[in-house]
N, C-alpha and C. Protein backbone atom coordinates (compact mmCIF):
# COMPACT_ATOMS: atom_id res chain seq x y z
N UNK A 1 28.39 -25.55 0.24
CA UNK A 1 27.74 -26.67 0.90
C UNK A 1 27.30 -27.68 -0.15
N UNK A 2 27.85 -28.88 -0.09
CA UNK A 2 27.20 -29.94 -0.86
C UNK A 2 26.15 -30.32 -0.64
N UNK A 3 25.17 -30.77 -1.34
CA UNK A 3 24.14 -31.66 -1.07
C UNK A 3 23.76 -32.77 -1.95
N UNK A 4 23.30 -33.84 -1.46
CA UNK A 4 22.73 -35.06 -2.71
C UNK A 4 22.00 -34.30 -4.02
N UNK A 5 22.90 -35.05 -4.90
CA UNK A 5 22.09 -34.97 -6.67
C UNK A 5 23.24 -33.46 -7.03
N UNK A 6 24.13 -32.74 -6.44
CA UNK A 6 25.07 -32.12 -7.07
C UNK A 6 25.77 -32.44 -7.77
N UNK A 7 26.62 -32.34 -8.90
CA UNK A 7 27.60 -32.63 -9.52
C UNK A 7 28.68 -31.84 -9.49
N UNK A 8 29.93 -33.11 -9.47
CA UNK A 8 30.97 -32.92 -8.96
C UNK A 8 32.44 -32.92 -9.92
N UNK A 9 33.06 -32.69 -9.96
CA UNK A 9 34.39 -32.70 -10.60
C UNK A 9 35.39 -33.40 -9.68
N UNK A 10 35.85 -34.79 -9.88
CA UNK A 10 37.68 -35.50 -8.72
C UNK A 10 38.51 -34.41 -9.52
N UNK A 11 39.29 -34.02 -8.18
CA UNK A 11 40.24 -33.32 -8.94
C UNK A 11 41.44 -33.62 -8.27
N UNK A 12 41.89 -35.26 -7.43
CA UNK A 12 42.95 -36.06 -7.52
C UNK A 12 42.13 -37.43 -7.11
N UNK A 13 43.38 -38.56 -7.19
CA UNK A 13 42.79 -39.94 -7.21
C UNK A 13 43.28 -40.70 -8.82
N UNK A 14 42.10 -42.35 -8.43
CA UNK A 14 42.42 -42.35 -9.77
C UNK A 14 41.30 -41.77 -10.35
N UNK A 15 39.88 -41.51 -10.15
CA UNK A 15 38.95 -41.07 -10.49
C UNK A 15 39.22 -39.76 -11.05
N UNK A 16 40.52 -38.94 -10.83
CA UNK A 16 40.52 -37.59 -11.20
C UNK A 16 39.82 -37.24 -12.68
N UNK A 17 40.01 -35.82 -12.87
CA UNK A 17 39.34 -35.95 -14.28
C UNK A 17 37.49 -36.12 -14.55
N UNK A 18 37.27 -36.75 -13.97
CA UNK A 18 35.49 -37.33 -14.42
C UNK A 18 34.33 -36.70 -13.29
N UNK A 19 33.27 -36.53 -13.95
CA UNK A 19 32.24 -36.11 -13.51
C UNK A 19 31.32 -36.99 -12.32
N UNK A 20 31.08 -36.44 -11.17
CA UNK A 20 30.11 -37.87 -10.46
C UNK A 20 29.25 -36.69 -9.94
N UNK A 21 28.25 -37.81 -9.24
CA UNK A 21 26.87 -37.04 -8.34
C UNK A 21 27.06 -37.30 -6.97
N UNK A 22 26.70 -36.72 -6.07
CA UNK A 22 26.86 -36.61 -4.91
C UNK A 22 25.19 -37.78 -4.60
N UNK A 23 26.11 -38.96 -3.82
CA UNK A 23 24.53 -39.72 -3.74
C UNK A 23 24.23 -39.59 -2.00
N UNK A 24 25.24 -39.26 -1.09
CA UNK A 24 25.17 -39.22 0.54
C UNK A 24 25.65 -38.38 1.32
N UNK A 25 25.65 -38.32 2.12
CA UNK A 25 26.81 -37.06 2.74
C UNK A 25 27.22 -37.99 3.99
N UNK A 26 28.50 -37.98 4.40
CA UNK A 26 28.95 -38.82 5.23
C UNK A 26 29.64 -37.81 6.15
N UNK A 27 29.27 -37.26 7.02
CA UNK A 27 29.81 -36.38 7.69
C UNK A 27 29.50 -35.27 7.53
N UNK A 28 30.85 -34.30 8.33
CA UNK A 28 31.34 -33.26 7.71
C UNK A 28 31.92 -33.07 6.32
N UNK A 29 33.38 -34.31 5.94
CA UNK A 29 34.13 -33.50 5.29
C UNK A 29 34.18 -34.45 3.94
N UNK A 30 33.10 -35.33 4.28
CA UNK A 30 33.14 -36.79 3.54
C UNK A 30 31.69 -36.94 2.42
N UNK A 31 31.97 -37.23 1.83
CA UNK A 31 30.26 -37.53 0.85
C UNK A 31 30.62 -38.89 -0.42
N UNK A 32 29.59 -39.72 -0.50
CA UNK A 32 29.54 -40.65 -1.41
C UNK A 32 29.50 -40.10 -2.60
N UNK A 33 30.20 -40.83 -4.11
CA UNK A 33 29.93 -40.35 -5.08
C UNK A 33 29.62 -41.32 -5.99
N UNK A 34 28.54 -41.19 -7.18
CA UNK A 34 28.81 -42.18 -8.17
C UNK A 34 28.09 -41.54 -9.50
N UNK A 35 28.89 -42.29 -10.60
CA UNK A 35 28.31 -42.34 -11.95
C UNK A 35 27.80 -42.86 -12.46
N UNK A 36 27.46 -44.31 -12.09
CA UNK A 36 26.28 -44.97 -12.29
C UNK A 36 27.03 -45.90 -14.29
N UNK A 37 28.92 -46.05 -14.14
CA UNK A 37 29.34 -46.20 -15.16
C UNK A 37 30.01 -47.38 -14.51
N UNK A 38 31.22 -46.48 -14.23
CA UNK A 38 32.36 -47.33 -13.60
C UNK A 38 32.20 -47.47 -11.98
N UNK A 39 31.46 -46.26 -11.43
CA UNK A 39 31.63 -46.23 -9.71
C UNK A 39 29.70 -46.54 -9.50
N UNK A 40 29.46 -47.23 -9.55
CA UNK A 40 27.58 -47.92 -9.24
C UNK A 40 27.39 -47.39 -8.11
N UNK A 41 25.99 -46.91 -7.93
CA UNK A 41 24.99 -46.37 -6.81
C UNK A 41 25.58 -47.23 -5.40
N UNK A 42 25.25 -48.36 -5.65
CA UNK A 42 25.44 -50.01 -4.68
C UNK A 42 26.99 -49.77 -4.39
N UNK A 43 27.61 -49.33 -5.10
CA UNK A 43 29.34 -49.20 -4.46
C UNK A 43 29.86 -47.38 -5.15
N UNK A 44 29.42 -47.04 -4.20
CA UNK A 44 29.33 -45.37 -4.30
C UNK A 44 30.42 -45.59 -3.79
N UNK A 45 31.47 -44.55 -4.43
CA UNK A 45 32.87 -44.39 -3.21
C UNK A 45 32.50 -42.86 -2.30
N UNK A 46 33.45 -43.47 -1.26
CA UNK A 46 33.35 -42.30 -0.28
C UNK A 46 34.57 -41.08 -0.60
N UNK A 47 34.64 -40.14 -0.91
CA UNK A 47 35.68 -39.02 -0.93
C UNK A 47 35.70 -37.74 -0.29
N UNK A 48 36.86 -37.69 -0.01
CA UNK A 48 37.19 -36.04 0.86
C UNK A 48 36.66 -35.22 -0.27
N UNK A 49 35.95 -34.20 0.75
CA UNK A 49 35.29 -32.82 0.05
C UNK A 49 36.62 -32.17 -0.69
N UNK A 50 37.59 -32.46 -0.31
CA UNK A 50 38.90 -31.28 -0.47
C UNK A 50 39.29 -31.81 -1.92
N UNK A 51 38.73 -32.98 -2.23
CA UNK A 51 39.39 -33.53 -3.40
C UNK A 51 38.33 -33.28 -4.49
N UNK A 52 36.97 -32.59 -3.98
CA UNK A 52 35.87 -32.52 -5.57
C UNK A 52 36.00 -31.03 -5.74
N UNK A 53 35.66 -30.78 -6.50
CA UNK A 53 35.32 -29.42 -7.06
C UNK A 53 33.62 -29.25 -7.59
N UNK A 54 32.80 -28.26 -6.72
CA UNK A 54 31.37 -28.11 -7.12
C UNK A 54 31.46 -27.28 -8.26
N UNK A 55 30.52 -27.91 -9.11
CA UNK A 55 30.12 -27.22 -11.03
C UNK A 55 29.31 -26.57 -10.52
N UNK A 56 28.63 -26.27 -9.12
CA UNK A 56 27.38 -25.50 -9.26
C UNK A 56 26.14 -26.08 -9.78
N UNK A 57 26.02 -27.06 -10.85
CA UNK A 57 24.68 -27.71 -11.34
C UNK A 57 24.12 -29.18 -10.44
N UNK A 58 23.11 -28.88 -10.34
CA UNK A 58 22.46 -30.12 -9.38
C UNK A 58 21.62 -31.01 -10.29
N UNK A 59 21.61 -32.16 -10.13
CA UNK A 59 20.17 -33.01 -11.12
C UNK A 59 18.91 -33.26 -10.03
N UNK A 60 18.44 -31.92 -10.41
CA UNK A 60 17.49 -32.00 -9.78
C UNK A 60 16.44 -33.44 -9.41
N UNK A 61 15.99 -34.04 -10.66
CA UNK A 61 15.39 -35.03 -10.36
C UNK A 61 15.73 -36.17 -9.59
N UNK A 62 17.02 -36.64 -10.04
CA UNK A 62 17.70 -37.35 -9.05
C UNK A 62 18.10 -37.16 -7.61
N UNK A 63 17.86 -35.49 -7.29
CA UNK A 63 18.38 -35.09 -5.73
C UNK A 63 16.64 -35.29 -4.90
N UNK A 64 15.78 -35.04 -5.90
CA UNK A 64 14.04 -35.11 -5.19
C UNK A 64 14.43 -37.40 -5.17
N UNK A 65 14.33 -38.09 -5.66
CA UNK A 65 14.42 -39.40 -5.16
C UNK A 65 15.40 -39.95 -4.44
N UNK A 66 16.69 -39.01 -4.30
CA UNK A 66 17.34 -39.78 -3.06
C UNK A 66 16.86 -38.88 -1.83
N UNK A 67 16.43 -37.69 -1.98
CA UNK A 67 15.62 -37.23 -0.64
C UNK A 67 14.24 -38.32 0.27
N UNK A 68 13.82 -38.52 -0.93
CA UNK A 68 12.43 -39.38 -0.89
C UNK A 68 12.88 -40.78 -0.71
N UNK A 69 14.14 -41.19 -0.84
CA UNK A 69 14.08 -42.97 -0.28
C UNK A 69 13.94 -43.55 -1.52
N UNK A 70 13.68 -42.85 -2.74
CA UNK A 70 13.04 -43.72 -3.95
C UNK A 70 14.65 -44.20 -4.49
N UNK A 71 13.93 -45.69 -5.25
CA UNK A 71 15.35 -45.98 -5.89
C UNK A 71 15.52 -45.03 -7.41
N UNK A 72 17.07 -45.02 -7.19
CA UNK A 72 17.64 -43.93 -8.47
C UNK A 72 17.98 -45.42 -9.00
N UNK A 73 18.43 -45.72 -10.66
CA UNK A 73 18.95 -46.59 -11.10
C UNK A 73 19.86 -45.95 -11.97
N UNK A 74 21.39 -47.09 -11.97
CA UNK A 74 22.13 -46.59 -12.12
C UNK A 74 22.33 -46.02 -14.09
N UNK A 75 21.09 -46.08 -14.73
CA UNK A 75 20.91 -45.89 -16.13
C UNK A 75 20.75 -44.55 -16.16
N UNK A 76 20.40 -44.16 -14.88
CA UNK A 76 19.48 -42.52 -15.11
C UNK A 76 21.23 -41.53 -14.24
N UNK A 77 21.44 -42.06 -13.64
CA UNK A 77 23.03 -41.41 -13.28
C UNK A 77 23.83 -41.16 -14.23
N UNK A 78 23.70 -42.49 -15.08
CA UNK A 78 24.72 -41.93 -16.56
C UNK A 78 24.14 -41.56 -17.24
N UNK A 79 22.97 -41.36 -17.91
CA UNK A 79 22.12 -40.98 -18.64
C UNK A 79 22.38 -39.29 -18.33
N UNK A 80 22.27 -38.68 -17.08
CA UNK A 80 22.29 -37.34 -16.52
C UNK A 80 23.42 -36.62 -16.34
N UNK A 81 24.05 -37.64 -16.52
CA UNK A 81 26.51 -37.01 -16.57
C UNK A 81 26.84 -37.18 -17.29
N UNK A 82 26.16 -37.75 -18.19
CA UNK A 82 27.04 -38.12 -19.75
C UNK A 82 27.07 -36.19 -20.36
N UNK A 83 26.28 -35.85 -20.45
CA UNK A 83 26.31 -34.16 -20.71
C UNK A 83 27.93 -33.89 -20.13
N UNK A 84 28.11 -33.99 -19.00
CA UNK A 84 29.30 -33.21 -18.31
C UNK A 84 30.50 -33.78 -19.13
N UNK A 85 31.02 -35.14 -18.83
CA UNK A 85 32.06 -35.92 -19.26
C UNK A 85 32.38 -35.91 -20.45
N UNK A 86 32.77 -35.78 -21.23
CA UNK A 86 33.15 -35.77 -22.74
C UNK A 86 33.62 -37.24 -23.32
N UNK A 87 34.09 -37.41 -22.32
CA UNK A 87 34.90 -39.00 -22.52
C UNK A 87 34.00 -40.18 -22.56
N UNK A 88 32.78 -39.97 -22.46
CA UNK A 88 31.37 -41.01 -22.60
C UNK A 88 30.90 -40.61 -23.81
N UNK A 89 30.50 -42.28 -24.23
CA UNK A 89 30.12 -42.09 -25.54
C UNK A 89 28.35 -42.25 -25.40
């Protein structure tokens, strides 16, 4: 089960490859994602569940302020995935 502030692995697209956070859940089979790099909070893309792969690790802090309505900014998204991605400098 996904939930907001998980982190995620694309594993097709062009996004494949890179790390994002789960910022919405759009459905069932659907959830917003972003990195707060190339894909911004404000233009989260929407992707099929079938296409992420869950790491199991959540950012916590970031999953308590999108519960709460508070704004996340998109400094603290990359700031919190840069760990995962290797490819960020």
């Amino acid at each position: 089960m996904i939930r907001p502030g998980d982190v995620v692995y694309s594993k097709s697209g062009r996004d494949s490859g890179r790390y994002f956070a789960v910022v919405a859940l759009e459905g069932e089979n659907y959830v917003r994602i972003a990195d707060g790099d190339v894909r911004r909070l404000k233009n989260a893309k929407l992707k099929n569940v079938r296409h992420l792969k869950v790491t199991g690790d959540r950012l916590e802090r970031i999953a308590e302020k999108l519960e709460a309505g508070a704004q996340v900014f998109d400094s603290e998204l990359y700031s919190a995935l840069r760990l995962y991605d290797k490819n960020r400098t």
